[in-house]
Protein backbone atom coordinates (compact mmCIF):
# COMPACT_ATOMS: atom_id res chain seq x y z
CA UNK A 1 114.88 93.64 88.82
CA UNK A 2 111.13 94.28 87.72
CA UNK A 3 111.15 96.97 85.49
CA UNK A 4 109.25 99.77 85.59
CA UNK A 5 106.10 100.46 83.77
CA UNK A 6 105.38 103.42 81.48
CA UNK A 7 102.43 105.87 82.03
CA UNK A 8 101.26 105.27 78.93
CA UNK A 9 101.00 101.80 80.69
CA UNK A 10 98.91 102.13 82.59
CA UNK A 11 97.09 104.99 81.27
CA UNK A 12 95.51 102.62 78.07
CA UNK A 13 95.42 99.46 79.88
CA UNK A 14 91.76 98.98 79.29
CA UNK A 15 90.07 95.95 78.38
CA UNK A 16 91.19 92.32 79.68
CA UNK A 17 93.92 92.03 77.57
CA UNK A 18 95.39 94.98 78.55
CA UNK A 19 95.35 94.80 81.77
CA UNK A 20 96.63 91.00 82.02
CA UNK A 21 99.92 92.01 80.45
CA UNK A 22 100.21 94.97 82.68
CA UNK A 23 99.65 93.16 85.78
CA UNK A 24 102.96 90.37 83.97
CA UNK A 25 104.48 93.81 84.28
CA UNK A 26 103.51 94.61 88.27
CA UNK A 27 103.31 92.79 91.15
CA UNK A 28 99.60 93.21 91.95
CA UNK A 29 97.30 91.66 94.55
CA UNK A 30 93.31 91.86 94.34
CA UNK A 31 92.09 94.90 96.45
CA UNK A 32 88.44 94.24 97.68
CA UNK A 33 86.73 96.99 99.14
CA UNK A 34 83.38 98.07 100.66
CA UNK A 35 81.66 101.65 99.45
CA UNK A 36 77.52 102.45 100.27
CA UNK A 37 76.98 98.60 100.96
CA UNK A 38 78.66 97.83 97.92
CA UNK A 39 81.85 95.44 97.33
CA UNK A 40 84.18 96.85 94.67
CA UNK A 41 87.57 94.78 93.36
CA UNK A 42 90.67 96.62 92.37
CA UNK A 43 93.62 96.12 90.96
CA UNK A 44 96.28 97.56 93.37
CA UNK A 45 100.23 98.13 91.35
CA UNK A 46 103.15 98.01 93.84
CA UNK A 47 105.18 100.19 91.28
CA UNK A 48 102.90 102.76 90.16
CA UNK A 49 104.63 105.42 92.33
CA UNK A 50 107.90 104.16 91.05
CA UNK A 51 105.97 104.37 87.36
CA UNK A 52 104.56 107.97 88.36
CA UNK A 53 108.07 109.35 89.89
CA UNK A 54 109.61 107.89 86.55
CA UNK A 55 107.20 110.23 84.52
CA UNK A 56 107.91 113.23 86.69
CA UNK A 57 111.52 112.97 85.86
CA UNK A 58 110.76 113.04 82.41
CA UNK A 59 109.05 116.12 82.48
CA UNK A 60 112.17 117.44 84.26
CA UNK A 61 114.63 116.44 81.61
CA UNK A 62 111.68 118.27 78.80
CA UNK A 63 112.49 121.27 81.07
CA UNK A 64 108.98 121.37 82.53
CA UNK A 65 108.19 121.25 86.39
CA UNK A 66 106.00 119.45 88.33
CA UNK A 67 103.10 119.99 90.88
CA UNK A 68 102.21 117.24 92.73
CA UNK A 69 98.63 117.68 94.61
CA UNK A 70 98.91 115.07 97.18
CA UNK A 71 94.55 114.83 98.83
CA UNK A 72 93.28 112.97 101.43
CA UNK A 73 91.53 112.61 104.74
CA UNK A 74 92.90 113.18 107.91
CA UNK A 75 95.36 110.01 108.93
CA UNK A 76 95.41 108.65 105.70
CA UNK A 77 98.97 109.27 105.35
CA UNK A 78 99.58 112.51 103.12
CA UNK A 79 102.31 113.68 103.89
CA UNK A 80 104.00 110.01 104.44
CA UNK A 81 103.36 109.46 100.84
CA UNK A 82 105.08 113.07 100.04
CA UNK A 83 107.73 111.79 102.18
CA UNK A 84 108.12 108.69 100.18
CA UNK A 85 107.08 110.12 96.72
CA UNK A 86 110.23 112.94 97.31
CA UNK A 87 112.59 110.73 98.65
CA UNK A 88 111.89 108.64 95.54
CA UNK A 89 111.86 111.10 93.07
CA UNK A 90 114.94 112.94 94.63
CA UNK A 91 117.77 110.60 96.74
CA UNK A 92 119.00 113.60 98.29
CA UNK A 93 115.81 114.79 99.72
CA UNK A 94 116.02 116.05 103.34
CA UNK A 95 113.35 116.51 105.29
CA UNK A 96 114.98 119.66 107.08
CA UNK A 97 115.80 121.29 104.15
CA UNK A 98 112.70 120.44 101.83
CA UNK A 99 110.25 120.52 104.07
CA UNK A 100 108.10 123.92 104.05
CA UNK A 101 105.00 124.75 106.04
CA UNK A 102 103.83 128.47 104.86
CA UNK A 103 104.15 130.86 102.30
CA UNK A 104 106.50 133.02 104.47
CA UNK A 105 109.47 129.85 104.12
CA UNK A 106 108.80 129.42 100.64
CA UNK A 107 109.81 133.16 99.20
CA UNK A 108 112.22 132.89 102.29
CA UNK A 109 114.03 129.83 100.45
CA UNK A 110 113.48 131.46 97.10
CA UNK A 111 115.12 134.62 97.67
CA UNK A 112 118.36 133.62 99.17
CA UNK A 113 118.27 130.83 96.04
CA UNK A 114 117.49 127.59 97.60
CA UNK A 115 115.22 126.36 95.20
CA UNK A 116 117.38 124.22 93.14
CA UNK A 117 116.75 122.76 89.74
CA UNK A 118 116.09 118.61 89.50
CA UNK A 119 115.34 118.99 93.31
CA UNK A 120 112.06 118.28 95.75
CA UNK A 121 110.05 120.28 97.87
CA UNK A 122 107.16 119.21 100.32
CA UNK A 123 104.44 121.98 100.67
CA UNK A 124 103.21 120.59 103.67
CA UNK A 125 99.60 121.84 105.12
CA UNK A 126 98.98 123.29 101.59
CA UNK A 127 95.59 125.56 102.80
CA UNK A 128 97.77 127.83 104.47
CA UNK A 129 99.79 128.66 100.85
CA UNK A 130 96.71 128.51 98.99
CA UNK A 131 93.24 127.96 98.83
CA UNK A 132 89.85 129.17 97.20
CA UNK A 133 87.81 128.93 100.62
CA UNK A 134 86.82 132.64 100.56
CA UNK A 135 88.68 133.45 96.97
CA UNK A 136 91.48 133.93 95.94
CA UNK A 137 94.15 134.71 99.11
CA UNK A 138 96.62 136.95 98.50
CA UNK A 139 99.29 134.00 99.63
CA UNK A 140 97.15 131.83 97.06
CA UNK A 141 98.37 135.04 94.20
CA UNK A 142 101.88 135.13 95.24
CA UNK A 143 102.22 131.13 95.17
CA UNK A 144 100.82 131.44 91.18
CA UNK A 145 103.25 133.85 90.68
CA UNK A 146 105.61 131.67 92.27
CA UNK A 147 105.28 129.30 89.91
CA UNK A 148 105.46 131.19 86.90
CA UNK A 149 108.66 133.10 87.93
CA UNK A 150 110.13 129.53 88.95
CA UNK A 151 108.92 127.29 86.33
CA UNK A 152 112.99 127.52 84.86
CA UNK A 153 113.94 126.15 87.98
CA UNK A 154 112.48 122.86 87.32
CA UNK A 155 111.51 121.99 90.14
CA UNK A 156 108.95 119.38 91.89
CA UNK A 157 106.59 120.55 94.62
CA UNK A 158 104.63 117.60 96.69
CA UNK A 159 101.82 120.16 97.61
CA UNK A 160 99.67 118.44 100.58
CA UNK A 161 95.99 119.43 100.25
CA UNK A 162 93.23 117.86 102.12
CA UNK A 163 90.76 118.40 99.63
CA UNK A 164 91.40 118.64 95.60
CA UNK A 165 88.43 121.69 95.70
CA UNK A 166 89.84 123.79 97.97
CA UNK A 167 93.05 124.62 95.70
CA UNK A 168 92.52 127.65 93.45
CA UNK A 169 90.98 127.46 90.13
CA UNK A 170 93.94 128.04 88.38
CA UNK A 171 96.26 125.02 90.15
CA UNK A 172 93.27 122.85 89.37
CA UNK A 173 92.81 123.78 85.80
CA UNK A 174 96.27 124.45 84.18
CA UNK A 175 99.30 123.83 86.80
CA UNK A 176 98.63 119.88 88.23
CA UNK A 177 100.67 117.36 87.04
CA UNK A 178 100.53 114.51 88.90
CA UNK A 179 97.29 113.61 91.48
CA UNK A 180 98.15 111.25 94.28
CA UNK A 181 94.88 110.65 96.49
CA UNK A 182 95.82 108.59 99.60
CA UNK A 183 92.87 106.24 100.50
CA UNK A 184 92.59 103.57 103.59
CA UNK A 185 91.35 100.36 102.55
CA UNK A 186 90.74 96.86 103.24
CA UNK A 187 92.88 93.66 101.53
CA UNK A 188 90.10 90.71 100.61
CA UNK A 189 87.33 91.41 103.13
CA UNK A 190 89.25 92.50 105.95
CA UNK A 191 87.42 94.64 108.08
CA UNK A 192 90.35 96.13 109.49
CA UNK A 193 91.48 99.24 106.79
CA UNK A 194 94.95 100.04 106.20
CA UNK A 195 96.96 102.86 105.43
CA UNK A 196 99.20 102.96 102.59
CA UNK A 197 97.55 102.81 99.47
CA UNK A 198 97.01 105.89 97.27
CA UNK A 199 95.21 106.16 93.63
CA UNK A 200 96.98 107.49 91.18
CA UNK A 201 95.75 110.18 88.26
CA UNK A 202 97.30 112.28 85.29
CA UNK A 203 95.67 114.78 83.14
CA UNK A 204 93.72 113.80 80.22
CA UNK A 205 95.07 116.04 76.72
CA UNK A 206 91.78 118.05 76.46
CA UNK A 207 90.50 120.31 73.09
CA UNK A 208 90.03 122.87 75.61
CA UNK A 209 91.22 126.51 74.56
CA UNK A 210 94.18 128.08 76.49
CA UNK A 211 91.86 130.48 78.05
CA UNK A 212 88.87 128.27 78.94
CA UNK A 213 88.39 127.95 82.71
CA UNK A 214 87.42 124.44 82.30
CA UNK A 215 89.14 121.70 84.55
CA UNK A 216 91.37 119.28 83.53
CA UNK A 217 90.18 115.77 82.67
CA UNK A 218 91.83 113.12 84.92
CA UNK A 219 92.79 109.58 84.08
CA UNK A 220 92.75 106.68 86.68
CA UNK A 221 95.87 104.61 86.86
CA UNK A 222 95.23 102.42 89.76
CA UNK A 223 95.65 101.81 93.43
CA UNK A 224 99.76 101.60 94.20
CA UNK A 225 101.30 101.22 97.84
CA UNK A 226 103.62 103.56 99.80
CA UNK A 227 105.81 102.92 102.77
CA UNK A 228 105.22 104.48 106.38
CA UNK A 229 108.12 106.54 107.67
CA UNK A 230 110.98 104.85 108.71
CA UNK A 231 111.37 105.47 112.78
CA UNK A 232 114.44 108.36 112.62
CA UNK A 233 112.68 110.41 109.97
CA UNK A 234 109.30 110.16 111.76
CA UNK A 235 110.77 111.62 114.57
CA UNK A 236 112.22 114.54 112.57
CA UNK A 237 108.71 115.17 110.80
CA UNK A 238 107.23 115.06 114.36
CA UNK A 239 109.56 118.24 115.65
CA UNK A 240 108.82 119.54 112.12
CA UNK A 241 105.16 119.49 112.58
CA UNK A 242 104.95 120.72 115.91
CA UNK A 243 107.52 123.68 115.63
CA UNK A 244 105.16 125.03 112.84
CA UNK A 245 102.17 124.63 114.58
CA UNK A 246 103.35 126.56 117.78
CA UNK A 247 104.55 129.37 114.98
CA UNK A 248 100.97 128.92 113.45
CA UNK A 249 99.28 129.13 116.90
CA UNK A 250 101.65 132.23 117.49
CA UNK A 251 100.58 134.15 114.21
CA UNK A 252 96.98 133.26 115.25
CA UNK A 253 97.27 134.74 118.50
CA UNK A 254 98.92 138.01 116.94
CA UNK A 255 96.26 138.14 114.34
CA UNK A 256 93.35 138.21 117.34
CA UNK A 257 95.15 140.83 119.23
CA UNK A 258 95.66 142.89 115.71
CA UNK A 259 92.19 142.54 115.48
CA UNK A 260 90.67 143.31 118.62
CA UNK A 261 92.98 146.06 118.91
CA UNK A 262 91.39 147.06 115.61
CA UNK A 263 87.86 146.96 117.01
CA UNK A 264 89.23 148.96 120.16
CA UNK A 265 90.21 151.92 117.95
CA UNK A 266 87.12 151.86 115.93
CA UNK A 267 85.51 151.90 119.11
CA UNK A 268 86.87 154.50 120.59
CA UNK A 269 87.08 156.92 117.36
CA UNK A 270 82.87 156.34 117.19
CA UNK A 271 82.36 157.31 120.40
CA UNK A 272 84.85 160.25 120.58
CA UNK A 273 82.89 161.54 117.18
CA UNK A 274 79.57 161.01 119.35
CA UNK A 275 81.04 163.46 122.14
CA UNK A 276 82.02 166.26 119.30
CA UNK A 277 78.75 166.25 118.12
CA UNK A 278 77.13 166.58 121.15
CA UNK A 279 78.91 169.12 122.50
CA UNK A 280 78.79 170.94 119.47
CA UNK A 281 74.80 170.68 119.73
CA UNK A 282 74.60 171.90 122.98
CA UNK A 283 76.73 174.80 121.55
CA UNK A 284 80.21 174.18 122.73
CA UNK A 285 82.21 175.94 120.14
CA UNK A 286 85.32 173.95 118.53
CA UNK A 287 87.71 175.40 120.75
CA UNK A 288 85.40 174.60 123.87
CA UNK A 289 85.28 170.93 122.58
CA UNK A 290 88.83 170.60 121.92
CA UNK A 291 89.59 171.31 125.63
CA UNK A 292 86.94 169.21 126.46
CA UNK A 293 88.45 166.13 124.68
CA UNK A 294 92.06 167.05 124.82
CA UNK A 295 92.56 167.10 120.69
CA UNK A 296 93.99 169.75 118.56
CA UNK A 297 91.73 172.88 117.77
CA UNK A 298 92.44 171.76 113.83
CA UNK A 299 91.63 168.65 114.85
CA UNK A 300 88.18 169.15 116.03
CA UNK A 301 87.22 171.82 113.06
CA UNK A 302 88.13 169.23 110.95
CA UNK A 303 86.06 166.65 112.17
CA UNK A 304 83.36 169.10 112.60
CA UNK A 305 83.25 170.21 108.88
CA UNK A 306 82.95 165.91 108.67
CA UNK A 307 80.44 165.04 110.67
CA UNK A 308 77.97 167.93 109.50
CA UNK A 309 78.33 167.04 105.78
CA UNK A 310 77.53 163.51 107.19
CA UNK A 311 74.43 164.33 109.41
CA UNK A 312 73.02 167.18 106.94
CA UNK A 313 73.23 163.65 104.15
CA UNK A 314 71.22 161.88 106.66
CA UNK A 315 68.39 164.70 107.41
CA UNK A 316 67.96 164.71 103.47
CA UNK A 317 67.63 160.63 103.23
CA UNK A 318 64.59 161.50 105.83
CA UNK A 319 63.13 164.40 104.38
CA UNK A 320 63.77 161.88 100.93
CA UNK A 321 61.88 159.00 102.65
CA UNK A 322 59.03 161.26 103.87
């Protein structure tokens, strides 16, 4: 059996030399590619996830967890290379049990103690746990805290990002172990792409202080290869995928009707403040107006007393502006 490759591996193999006796070490085939009308040659490592998996296990046994951010375009296999990267990593990993969509399944399987230690998670669809799109989400503040209250647990997450920017500064900077960036490319001028191929990085040891807001450094280790999903587990993934995206359509749906029911109120609460003060101009007293609008007598003095501190601010703007 071929054995396995340290990190430290590939992580100095540099120069000719170096990267001769790694490749004694791998099987390896020539990976040719086209980028911006230019050909590029790569090395491509059929063990580096076994190499990679190997290091996250070490971390384990150090008592430190791991964070796998798994990026990629759509279809180029993300979360078929979490699949294969957890089943790898953990023997035992089932895809019903490990498999977790939102924030709302996470705490779910954290409170009733289901995050167990030496064991793998996929956060599938990671944008929806966290991301920096508008700031920092409140699901994106919980997940940090997450992983601070967890990191005992020693645990592996295979979080599933589309794009390494759109994670929150603080994954990015201090809580990524392990990058695996799934890419579709082409084997000695084919002009055909393939999926299946991911690069692999690691964090550079920086002189950064602890609270510099720097990012990380990240070392290349190569191009490796992952398996698609074997027929019976695609099929589970499938029902996965789709039950969660008829719950996400569902919360979507809920969200729109919160909202517009929002805008309804606000509505309705402007104009019933326009009808006070009307009536009260034309010199409807407040007990007039509350029959008028079917509220409480207190009701209407109290809005009253608001709405002429708010219009006597608004004649002294003018007589300001004048």
């Amino acid at each position: 059996m071929q054995a396995i490759p340290e990190i430290g591996d590939y992580k100095y193999y540099n120069g000719r030399r170096g990267q001769e006796w790694l490749m004694r070490l791998c099987d390896t085939k020539t990976l040719t590619y086209v980028k911006s009308r230019k050909q590029y040659t790569r090395y491509c490592f059929d063990n580096l996830l076994d190499c990679m998996v190997k290091d996250m296990r070490e971390r384990i046994t150090q008592h430190y967890d791991n964070l796998v951010m798994i990026n990629g375009k759509v279809g180029t296999g993300k979360s078929t290379l979490a699949y294969a990267a957890a089943k790898l990593y953990d023997p035992q990993f089932d895809l019903e049990d490990g498999y977790i969509y939102d924030w709302g399944q996470l705490i779910d399987k954290a409170a009733d103690g289901d995050i167990q230690s030496g064991r793998a998670y996929i956060l599938d669809e990671g944008t929806r746990i966290s991301n920096n799109r508008k700031g920092m989400t409140k699901s994106g503040r919980n997940f940090i805290e997450f992983l601070e209250t967890n990191r005992f647990k020693e645990a592996t997450f295979f979080y599933v990002i589309p794009k390494f920017a759109r994670a929150d500064s603080y994954l990015k900077s201090d809580r990524v172990t392990h990058r695996l960036i799934t890419k579709s490319l082409a084997w000695d001028h084919a002009t055909v792409k393939s999926r299946g191929y991911f690069k692999g990085k690691i964090p550079i040891d920086s002189d950064l202080d602890d609270d510099s807001t720097d990012y990380m450094d990240w070392k290349d280790l190569g191009y490796g290869k992952f398996p698609e999903l074997p027929p019976e587990i695609k099929k589970i993934y499938d029902r996965l995928k789709s039950d969660n995206v008829d719950d996400q359509n569902r919360s979507m749906r809920d969200e729109y009707h919160y909202e517009k029911e929002k805008e309804r109120k606000t509505d309705n609460k402007a104009a019933l403040e326009d009808q006070i003060w009307q009536l009260h101009c034309e010199g409807a007293s407040a007990l007039d107006i509350a029959a008028a609008t079917g509220l409480a007598y207190g009701t209407v003095r109290n809005k009253l007393s608001v709405l002429k501190r708010q219009h006597a601010g608004e004649d002294e703007d003018a007589k300001t502006a004048d």
